[in-house]
C-alpha atoms as a PDB file:
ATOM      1  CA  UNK A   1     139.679  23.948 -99.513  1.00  0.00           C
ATOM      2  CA  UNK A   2     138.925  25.070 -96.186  1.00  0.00           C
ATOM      3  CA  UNK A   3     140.878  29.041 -95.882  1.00  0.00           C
ATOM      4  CA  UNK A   4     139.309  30.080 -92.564  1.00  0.00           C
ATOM      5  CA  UNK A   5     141.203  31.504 -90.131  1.00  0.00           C
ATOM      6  CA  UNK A   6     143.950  29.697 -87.119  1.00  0.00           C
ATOM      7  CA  UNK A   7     146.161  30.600 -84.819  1.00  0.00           C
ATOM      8  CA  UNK A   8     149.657  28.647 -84.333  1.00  0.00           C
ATOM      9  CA  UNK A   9     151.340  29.029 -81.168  1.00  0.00           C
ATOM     10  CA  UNK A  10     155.144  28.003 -81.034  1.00  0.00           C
ATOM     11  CA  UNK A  11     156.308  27.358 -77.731  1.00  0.00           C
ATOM     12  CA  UNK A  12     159.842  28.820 -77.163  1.00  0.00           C
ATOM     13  CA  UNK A  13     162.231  26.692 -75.993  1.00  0.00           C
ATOM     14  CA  UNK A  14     161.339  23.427 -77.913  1.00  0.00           C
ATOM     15  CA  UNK A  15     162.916  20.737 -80.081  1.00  0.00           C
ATOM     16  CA  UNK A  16     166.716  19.905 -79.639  1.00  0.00           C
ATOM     17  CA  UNK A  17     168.622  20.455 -76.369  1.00  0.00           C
ATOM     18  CA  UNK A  18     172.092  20.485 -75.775  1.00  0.00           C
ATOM     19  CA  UNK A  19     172.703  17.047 -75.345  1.00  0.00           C
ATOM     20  CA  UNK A  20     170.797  15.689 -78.309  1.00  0.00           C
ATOM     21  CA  UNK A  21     171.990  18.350 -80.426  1.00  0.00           C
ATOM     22  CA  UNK A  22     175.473  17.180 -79.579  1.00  0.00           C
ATOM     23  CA  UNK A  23     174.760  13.310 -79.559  1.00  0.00           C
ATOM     24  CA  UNK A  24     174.052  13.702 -83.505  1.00  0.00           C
ATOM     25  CA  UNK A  25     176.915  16.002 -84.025  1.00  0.00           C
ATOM     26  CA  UNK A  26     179.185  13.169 -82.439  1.00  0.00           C
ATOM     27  CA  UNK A  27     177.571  10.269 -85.345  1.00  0.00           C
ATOM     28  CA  UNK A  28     178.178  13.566 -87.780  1.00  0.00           C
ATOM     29  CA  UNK A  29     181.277  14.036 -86.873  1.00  0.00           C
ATOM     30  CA  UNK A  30     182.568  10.318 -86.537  1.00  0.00           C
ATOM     31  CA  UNK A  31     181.743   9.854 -89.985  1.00  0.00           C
ATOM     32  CA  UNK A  32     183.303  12.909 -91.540  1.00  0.00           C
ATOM     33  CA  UNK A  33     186.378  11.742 -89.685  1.00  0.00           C
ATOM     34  CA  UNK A  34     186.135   7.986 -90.171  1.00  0.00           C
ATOM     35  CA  UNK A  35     184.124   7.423 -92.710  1.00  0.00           C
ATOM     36  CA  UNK A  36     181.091   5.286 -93.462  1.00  0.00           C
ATOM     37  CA  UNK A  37     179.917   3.188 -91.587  1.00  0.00           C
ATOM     38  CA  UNK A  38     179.460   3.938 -88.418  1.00  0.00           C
ATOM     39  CA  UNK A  39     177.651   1.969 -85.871  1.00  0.00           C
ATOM     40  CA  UNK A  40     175.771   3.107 -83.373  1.00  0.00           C
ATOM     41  CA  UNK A  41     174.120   0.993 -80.282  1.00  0.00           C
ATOM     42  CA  UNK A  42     170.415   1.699 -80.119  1.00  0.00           C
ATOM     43  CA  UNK A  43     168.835   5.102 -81.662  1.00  0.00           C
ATOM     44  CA  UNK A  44     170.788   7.817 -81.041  1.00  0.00           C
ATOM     45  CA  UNK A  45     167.933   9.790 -79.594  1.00  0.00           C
ATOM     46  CA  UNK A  46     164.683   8.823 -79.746  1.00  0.00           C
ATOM     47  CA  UNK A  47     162.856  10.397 -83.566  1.00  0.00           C
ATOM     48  CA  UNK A  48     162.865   8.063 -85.943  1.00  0.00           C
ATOM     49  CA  UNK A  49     163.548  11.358 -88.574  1.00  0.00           C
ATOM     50  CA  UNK A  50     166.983  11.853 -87.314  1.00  0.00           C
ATOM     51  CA  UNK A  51     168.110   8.432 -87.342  1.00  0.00           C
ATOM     52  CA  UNK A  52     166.923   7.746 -91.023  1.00  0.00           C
ATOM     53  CA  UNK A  53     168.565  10.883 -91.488  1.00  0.00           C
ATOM     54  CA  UNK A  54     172.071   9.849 -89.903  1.00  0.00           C
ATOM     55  CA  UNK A  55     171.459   6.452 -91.774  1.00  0.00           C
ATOM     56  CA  UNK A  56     171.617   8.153 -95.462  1.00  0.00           C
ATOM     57  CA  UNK A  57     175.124   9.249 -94.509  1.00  0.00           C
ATOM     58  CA  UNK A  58     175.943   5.978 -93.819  1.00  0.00           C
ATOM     59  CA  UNK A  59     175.241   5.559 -89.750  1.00  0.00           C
ATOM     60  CA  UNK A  60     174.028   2.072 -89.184  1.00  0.00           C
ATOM     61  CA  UNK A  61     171.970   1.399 -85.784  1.00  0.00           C
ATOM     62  CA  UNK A  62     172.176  -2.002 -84.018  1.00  0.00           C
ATOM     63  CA  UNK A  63     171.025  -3.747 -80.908  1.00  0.00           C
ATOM     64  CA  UNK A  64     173.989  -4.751 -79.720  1.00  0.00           C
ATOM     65  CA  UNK A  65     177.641  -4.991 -79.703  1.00  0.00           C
ATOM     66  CA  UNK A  66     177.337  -8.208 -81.269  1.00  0.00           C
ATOM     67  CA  UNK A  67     176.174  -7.035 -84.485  1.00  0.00           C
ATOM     68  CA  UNK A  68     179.196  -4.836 -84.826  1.00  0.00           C
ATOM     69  CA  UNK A  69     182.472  -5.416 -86.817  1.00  0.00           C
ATOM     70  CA  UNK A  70     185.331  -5.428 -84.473  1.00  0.00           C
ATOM     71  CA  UNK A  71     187.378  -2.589 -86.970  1.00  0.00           C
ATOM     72  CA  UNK A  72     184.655  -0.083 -87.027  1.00  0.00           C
ATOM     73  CA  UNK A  73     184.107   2.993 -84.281  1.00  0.00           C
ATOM     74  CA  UNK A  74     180.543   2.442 -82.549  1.00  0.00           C
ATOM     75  CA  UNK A  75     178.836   5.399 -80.331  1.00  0.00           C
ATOM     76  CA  UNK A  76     176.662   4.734 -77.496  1.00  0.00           C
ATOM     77  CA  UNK A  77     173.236   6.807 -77.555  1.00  0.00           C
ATOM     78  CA  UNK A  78     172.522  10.075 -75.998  1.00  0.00           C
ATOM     79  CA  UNK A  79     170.095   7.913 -73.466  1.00  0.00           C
ATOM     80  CA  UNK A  80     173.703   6.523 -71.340  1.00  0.00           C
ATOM     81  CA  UNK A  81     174.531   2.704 -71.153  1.00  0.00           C
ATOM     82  CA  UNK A  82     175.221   0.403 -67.783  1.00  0.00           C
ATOM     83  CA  UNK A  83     179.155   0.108 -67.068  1.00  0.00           C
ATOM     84  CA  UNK A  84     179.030  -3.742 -68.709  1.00  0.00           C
ATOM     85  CA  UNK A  85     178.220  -1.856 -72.306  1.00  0.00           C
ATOM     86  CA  UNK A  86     181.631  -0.198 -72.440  1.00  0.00           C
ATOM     87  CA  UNK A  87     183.249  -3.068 -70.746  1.00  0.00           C
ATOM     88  CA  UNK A  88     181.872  -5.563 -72.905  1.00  0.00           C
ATOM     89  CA  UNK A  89     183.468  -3.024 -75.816  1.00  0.00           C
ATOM     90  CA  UNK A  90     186.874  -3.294 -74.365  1.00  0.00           C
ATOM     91  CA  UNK A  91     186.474  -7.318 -74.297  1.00  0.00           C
ATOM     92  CA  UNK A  92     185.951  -6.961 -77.477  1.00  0.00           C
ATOM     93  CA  UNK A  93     188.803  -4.402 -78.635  1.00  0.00           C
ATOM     94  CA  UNK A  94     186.017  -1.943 -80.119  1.00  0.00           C
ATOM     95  CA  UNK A  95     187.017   1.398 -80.811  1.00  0.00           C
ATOM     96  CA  UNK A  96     184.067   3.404 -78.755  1.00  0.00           C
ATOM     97  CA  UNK A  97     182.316   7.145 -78.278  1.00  0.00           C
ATOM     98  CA  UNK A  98     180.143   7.907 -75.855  1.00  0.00           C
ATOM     99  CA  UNK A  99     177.406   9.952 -76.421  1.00  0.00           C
ATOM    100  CA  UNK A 100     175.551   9.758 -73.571  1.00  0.00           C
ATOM    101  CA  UNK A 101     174.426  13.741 -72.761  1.00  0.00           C
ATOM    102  CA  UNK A 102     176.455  15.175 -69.899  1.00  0.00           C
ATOM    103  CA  UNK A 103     173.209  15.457 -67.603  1.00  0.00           C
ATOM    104  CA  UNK A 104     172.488  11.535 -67.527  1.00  0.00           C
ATOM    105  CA  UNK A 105     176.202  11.117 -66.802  1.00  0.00           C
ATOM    106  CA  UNK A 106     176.111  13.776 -63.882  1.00  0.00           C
ATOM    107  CA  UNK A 107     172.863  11.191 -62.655  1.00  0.00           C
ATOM    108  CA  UNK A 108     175.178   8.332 -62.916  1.00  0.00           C
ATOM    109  CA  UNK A 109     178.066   9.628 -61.178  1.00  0.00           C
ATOM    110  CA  UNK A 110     175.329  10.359 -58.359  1.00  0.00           C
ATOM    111  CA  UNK A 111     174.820   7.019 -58.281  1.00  0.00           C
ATOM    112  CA  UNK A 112     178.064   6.065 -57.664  1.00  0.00           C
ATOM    113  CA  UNK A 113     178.686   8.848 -54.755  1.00  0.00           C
ATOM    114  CA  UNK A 114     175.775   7.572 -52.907  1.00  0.00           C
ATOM    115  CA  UNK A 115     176.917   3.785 -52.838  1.00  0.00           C
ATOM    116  CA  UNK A 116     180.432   5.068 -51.562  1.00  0.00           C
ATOM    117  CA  UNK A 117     178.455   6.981 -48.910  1.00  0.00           C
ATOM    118  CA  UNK A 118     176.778   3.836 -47.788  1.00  0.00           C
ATOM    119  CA  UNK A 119     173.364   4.939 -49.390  1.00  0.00           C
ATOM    120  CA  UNK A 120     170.432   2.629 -50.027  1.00  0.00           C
ATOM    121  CA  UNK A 121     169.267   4.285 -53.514  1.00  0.00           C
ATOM    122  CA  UNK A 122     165.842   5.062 -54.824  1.00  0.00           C
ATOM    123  CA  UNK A 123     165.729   5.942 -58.798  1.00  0.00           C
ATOM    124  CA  UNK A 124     162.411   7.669 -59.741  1.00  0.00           C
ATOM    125  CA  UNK A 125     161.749   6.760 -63.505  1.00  0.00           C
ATOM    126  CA  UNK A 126     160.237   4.972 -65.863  1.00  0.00           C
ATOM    127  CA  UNK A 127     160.658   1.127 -66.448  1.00  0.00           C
ATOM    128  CA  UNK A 128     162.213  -0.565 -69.551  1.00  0.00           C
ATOM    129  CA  UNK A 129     163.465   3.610 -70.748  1.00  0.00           C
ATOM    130  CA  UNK A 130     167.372   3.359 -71.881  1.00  0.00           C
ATOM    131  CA  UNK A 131     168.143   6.192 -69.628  1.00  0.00           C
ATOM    132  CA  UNK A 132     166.567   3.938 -66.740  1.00  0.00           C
ATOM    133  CA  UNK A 133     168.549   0.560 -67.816  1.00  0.00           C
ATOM    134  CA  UNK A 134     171.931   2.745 -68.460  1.00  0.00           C
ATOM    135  CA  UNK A 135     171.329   4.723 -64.900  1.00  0.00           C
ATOM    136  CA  UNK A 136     170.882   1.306 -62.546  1.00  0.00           C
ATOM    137  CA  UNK A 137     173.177  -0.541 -64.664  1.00  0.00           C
ATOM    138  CA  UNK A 138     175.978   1.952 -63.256  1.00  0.00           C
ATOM    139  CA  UNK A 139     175.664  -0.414 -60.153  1.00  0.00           C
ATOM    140  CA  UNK A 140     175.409  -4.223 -59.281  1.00  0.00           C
ATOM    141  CA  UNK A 141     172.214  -5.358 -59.890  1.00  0.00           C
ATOM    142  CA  UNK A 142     169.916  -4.997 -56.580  1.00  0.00           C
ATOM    143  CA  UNK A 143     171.866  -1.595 -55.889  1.00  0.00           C
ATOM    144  CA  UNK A 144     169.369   0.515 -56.918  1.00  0.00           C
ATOM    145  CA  UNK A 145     165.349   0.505 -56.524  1.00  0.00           C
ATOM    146  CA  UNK A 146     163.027   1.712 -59.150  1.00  0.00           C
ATOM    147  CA  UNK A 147     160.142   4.083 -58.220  1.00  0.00           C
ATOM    148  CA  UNK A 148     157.500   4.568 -61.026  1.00  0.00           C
ATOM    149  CA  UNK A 149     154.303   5.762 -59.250  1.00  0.00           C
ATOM    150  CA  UNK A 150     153.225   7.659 -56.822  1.00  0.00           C
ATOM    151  CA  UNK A 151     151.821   5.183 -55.010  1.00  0.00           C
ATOM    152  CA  UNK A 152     155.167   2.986 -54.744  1.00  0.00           C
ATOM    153  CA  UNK A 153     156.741   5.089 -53.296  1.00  0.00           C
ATOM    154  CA  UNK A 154     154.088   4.726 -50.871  1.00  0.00           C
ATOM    155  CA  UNK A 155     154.486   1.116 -50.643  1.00  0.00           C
ATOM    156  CA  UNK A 156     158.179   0.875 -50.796  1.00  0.00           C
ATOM    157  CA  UNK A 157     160.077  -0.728 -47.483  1.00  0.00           C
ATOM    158  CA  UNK A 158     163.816   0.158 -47.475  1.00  0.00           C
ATOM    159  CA  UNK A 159     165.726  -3.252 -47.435  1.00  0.00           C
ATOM    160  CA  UNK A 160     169.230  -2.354 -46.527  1.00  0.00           C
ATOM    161  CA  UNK A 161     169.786  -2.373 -43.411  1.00  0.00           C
ATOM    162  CA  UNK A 162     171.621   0.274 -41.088  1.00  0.00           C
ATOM    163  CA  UNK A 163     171.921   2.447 -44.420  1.00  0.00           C
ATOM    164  CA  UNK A 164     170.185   5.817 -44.681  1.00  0.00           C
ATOM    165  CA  UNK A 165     168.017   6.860 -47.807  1.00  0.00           C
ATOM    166  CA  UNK A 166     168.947   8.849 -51.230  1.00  0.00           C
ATOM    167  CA  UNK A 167     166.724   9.450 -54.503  1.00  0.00           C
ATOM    168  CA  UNK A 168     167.681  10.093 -57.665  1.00  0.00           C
ATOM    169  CA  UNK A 169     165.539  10.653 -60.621  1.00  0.00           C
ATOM    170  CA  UNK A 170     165.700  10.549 -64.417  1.00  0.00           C
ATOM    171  CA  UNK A 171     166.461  12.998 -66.740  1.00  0.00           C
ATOM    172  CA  UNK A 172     163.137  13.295 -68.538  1.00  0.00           C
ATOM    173  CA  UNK A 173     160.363  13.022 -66.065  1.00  0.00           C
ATOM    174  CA  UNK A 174     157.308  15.388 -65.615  1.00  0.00           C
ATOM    175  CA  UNK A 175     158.096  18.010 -63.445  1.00  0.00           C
ATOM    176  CA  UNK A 176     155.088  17.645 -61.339  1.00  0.00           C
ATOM    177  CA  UNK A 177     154.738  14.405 -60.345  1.00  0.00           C
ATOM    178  CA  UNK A 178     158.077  13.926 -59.817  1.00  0.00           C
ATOM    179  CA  UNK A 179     157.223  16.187 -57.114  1.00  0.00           C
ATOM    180  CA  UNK A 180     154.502  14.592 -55.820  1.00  0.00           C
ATOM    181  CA  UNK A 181     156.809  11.317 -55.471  1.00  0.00           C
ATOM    182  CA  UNK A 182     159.264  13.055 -53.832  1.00  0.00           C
ATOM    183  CA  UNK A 183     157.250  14.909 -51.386  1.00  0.00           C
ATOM    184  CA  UNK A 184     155.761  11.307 -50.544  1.00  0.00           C
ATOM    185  CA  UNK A 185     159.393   9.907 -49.860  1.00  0.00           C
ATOM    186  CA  UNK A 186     160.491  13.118 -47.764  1.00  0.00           C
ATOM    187  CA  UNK A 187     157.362  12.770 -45.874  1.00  0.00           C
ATOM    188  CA  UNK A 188     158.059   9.549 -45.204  1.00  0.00           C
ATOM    189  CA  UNK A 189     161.590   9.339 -44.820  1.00  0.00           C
ATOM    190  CA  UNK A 190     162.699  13.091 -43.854  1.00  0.00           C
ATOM    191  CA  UNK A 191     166.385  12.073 -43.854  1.00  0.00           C
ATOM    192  CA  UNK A 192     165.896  10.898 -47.383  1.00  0.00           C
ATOM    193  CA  UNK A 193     169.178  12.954 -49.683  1.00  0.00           C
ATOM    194  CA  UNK A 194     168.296  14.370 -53.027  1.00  0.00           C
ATOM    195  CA  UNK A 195     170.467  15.602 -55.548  1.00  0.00           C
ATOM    196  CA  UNK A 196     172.214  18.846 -55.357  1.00  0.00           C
ATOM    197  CA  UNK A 197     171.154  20.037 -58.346  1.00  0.00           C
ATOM    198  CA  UNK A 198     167.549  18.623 -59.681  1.00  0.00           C
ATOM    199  CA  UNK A 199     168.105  15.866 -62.064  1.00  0.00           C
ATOM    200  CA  UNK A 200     165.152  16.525 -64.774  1.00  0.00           C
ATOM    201  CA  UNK A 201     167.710  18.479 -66.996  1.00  0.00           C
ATOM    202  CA  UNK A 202     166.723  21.921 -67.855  1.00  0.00           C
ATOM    203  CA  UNK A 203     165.396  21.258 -71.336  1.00  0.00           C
ATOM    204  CA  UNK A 204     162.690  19.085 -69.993  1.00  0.00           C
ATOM    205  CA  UNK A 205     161.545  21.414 -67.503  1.00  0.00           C
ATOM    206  CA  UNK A 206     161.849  24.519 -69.625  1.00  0.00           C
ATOM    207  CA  UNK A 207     159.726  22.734 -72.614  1.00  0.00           C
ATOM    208  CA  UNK A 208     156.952  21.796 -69.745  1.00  0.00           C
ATOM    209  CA  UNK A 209     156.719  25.148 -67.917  1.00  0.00           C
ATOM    210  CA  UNK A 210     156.505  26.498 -72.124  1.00  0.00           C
ATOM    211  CA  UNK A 211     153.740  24.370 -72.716  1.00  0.00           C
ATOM    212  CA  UNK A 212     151.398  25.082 -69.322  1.00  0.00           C
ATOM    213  CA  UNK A 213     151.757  28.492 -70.802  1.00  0.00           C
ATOM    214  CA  UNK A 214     150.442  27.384 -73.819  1.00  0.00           C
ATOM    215  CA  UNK A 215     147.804  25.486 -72.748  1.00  0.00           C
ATOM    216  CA  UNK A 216     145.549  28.222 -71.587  1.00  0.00           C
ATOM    217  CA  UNK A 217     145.288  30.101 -74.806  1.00  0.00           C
ATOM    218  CA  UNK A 218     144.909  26.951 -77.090  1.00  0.00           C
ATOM    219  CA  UNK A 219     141.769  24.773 -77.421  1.00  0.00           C
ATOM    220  CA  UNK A 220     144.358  22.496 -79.533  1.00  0.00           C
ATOM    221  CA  UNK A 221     147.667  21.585 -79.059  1.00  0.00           C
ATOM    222  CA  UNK A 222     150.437  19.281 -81.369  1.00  0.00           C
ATOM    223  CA  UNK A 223     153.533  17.827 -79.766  1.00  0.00           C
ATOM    224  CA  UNK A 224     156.244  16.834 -82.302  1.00  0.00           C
ATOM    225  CA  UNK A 225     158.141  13.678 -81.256  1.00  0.00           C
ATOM    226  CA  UNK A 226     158.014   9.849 -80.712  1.00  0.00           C
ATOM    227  CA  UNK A 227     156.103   7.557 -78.793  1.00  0.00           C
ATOM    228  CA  UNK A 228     159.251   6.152 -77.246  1.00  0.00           C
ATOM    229  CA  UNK A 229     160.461   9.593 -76.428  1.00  0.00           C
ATOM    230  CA  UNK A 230     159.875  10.309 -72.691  1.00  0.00           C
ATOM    231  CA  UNK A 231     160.170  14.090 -72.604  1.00  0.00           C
ATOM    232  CA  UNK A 232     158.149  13.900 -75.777  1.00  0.00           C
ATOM    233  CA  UNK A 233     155.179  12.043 -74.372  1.00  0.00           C
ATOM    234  CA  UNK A 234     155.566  14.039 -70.445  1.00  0.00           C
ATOM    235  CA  UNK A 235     154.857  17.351 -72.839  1.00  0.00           C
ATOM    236  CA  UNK A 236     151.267  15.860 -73.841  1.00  0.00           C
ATOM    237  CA  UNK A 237     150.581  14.748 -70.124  1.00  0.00           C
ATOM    238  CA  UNK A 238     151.381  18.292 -69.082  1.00  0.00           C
ATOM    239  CA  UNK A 239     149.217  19.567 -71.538  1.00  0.00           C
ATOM    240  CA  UNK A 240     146.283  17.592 -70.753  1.00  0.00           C
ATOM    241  CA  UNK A 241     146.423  18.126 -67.282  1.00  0.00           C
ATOM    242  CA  UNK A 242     146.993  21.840 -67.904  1.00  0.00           C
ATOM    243  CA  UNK A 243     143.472  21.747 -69.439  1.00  0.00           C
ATOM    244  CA  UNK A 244     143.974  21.871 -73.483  1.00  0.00           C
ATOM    245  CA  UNK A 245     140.883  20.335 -74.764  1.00  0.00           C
ATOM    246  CA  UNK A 246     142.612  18.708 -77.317  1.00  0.00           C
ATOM    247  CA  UNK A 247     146.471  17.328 -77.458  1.00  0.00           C
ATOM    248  CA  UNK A 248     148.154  15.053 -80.197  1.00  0.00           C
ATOM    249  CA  UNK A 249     151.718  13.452 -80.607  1.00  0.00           C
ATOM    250  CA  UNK A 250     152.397  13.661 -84.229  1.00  0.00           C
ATOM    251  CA  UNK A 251     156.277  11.906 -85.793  1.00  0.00           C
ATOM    252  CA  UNK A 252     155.121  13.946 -88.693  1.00  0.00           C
ATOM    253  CA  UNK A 253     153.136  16.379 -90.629  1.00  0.00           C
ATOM    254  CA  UNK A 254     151.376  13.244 -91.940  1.00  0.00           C
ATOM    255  CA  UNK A 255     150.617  12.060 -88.870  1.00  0.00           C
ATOM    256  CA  UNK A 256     148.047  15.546 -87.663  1.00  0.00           C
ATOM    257  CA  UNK A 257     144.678  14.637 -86.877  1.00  0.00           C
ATOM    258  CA  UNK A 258     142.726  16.892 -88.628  1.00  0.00           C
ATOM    259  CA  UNK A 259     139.358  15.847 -87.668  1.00  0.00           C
ATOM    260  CA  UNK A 260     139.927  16.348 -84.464  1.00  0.00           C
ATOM    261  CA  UNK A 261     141.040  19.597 -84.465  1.00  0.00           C
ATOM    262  CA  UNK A 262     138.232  20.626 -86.575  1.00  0.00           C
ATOM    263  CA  UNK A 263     136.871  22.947 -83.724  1.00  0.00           C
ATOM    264  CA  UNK A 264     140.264  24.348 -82.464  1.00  0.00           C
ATOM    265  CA  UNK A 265     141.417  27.372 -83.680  1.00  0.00           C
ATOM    266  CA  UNK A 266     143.939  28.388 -81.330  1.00  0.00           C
ATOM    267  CA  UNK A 267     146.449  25.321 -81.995  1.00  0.00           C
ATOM    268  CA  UNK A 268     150.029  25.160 -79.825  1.00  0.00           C
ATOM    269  CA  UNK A 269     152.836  23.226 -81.230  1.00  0.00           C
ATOM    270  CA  UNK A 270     155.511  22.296 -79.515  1.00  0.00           C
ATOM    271  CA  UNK A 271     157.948  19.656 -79.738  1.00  0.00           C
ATOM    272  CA  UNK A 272     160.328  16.772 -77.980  1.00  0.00           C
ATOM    273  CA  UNK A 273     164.072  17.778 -77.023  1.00  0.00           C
ATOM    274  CA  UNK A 274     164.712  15.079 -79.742  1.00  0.00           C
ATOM    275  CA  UNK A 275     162.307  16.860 -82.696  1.00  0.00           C
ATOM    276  CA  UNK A 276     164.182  18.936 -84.946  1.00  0.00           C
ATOM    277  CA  UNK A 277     162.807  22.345 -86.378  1.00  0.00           C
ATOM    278  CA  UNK A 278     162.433  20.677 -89.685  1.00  0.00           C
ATOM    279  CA  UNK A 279     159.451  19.184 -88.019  1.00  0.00           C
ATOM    280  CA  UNK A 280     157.988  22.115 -86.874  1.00  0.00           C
ATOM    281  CA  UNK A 281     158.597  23.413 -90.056  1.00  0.00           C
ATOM    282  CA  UNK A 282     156.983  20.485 -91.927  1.00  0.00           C
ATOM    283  CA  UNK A 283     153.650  20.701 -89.489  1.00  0.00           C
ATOM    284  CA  UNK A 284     153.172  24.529 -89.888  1.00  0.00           C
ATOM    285  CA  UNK A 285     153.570  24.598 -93.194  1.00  0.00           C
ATOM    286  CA  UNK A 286     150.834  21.548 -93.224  1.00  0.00           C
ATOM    287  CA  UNK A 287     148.214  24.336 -91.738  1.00  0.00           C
ATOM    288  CA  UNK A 288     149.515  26.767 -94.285  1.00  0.00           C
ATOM    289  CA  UNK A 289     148.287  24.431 -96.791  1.00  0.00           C
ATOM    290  CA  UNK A 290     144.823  24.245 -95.168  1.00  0.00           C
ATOM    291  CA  UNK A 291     143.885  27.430 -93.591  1.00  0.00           C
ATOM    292  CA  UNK A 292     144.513  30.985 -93.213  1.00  0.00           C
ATOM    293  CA  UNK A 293     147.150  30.763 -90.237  1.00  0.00           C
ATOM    294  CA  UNK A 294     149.057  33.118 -88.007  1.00  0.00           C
ATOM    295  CA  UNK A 295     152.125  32.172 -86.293  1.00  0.00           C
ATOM    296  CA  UNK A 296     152.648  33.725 -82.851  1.00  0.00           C
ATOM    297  CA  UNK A 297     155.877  32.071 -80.759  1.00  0.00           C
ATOM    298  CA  UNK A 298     155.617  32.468 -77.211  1.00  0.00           C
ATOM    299  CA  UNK A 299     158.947  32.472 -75.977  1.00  0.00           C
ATOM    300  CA  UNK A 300     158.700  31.423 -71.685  1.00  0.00           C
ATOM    301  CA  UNK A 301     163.136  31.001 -71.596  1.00  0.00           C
ATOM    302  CA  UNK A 302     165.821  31.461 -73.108  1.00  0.00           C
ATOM    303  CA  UNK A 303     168.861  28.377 -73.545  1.00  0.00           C
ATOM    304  CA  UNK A 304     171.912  29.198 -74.471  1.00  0.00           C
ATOM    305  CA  UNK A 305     173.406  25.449 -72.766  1.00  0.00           C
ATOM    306  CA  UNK A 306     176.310  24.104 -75.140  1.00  0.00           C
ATOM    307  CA  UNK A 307     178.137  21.102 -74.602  1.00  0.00           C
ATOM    308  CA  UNK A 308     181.693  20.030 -75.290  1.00  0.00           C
ATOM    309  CA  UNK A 309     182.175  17.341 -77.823  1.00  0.00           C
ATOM    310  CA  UNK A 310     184.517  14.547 -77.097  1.00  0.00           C
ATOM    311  CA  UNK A 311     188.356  15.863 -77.365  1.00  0.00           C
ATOM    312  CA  UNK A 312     188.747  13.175 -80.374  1.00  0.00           C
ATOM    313  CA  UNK A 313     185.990  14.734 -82.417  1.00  0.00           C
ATOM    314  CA  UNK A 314     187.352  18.055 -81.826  1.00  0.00           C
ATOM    315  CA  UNK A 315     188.532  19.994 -84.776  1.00  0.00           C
ATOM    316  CA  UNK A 316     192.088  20.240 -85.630  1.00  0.00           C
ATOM    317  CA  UNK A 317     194.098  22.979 -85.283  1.00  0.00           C
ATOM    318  CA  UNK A 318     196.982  23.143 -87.451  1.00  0.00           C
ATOM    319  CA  UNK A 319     200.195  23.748 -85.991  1.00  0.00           C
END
């Protein structure tokens, strides 16, 4: 057994944000209150840990409102849903909570000032996410325009005519090219509105500017979180481009690459606003395991952000 010598370091902030950590408190909640089971449309947030978690207390995910019973409550995921989601509910006399974190909603009700303004709408974000599908689907189709890439927003030709230009973005993007993008459209079209307040929620840039930090002490780096996690995979982008010479997405402990961090032995870990610290946990105590380690955490910010919970999953108070 190999006992020579690493350094961890933790980036500080990392794991849950406010709006994740309140999404599962909502399925937690709903079944203390209703009972098993609960349904919930799609994965709550994106780490697969959490939702087998919320499974063995008897949450049940689905695809669709189809594959609900009509006499059971269903929540709608952290990620936000289009306006025919909780219409389609009501069709259907569902009982329905909405989960969807307050900062995608704030994005969506962006969307919906700009279209009263008369606004043709750019959305800068990533095809096929949920947060993408939920945000466009707030108008009628052909409302909004998707901008991935740098380069189209170079290409892209407004098509409404007489209407002047706003942007929005999603939630979860990297921090620097979502810059770059924007710079290109405000070069472009110098009228173009942006939001009042940016749209890449705090937790995302926070967990990005954490892990540049990182990145020049480490010659190794671990990201805990899911493939299908945006913020999750932007963190190992960032880290890459920040120079680490070596950068991994791991779901698990189980998952570390050890040969290829043979050589590293400065090693960052951070992790997705949807990883819990059990995971962090998990993978630390996977190097304790292996090598003489110390733990350093190198806290860049401090959140304190809190969310209210839906007034029906408040607690009681007795009279």
């Amino acid at each position: 057994m190999d006992k020579s010598k690493r350094t961890l370091l933790l980036a500080a902030p990392r794991g849950f944000c406010a709006g994740v950590d309140r999404a599962i408190q909502i399925v937690e909640r709903a079944l203390e209150k209703y009972g098993a089971p609960v349904y919930v449309r799609h994965e709550i947030v994106h780490n697969r840990f959490v939702v087998e978690s919320l499974e063995k207390k008897g949450a049940v995910f689905v695809d669709e409102l189809a594959d609900i019973p009509k006499d059971v409550p269903v929540i709608f995921s952290a990620h936000g849903v289009a306006k025919s989601v909780p219409a389609e509910a009501e069709n259907r006399k569902m009982f329905y909570i909405d989960a969807t974190c307050p900062l995608v909603s704030k994005v969506h009700r962006e969307a919906e000032r700009h279209e009263r303004d008369n606004h043709e709408i750019i959305l800068i974000g990533h095809r096929g996410h949920p947060e993408v599908i939920g945000t466009m689907g707030q108008l009628a189709e052909g409302q909004i325009t998707l901008v991935e890439t740098a380069e189209e927003a170079r290409a892209f030709t407004p098509t409404q005519s007489g209407k002047s230009l706003a942007y929005l973005t999603q939630t979860t993007l990297s921090v620097d090219e979502t810059r770059e993008i924007v710079g290109i459209l405000k070069n472009r079209f110098p009228a173009i509105e942006g939001p009042k307040k940016e749209d890449i929620c705090y937790a995302t840039t926070n967990r990005q500017a954490a892990v540049k930090i990182l990145a020049k002490r480490c010659d190794g780096m671990l990201v805990i979180g899911a493939p299908n996690s945006s913020n999750s995979m932007r963190l190992v982008e960032v880290a890459e481009k920040a120079g680490c010479e070596k950068v991994a997405l791991v779901q698990r402990a189980s998952d570390i690459p050890w040969s290829t961090l043979k050589e590293a032995h400065t090693i960052g870990i951070t992790a997705g606003a949807s990883a819990p610290e059990t995971l962090v946990e998990e993978v630390v105590d996977a190097f304790l395991q292996r090598f003489d380690i110390t733990v350093e955490e190198i806290v860049t910010n401090q959140e304190q952000v809190v969310f209210k919970m839906p007034k029906i999953l408040e607690p009681e108070v007795a009279e």
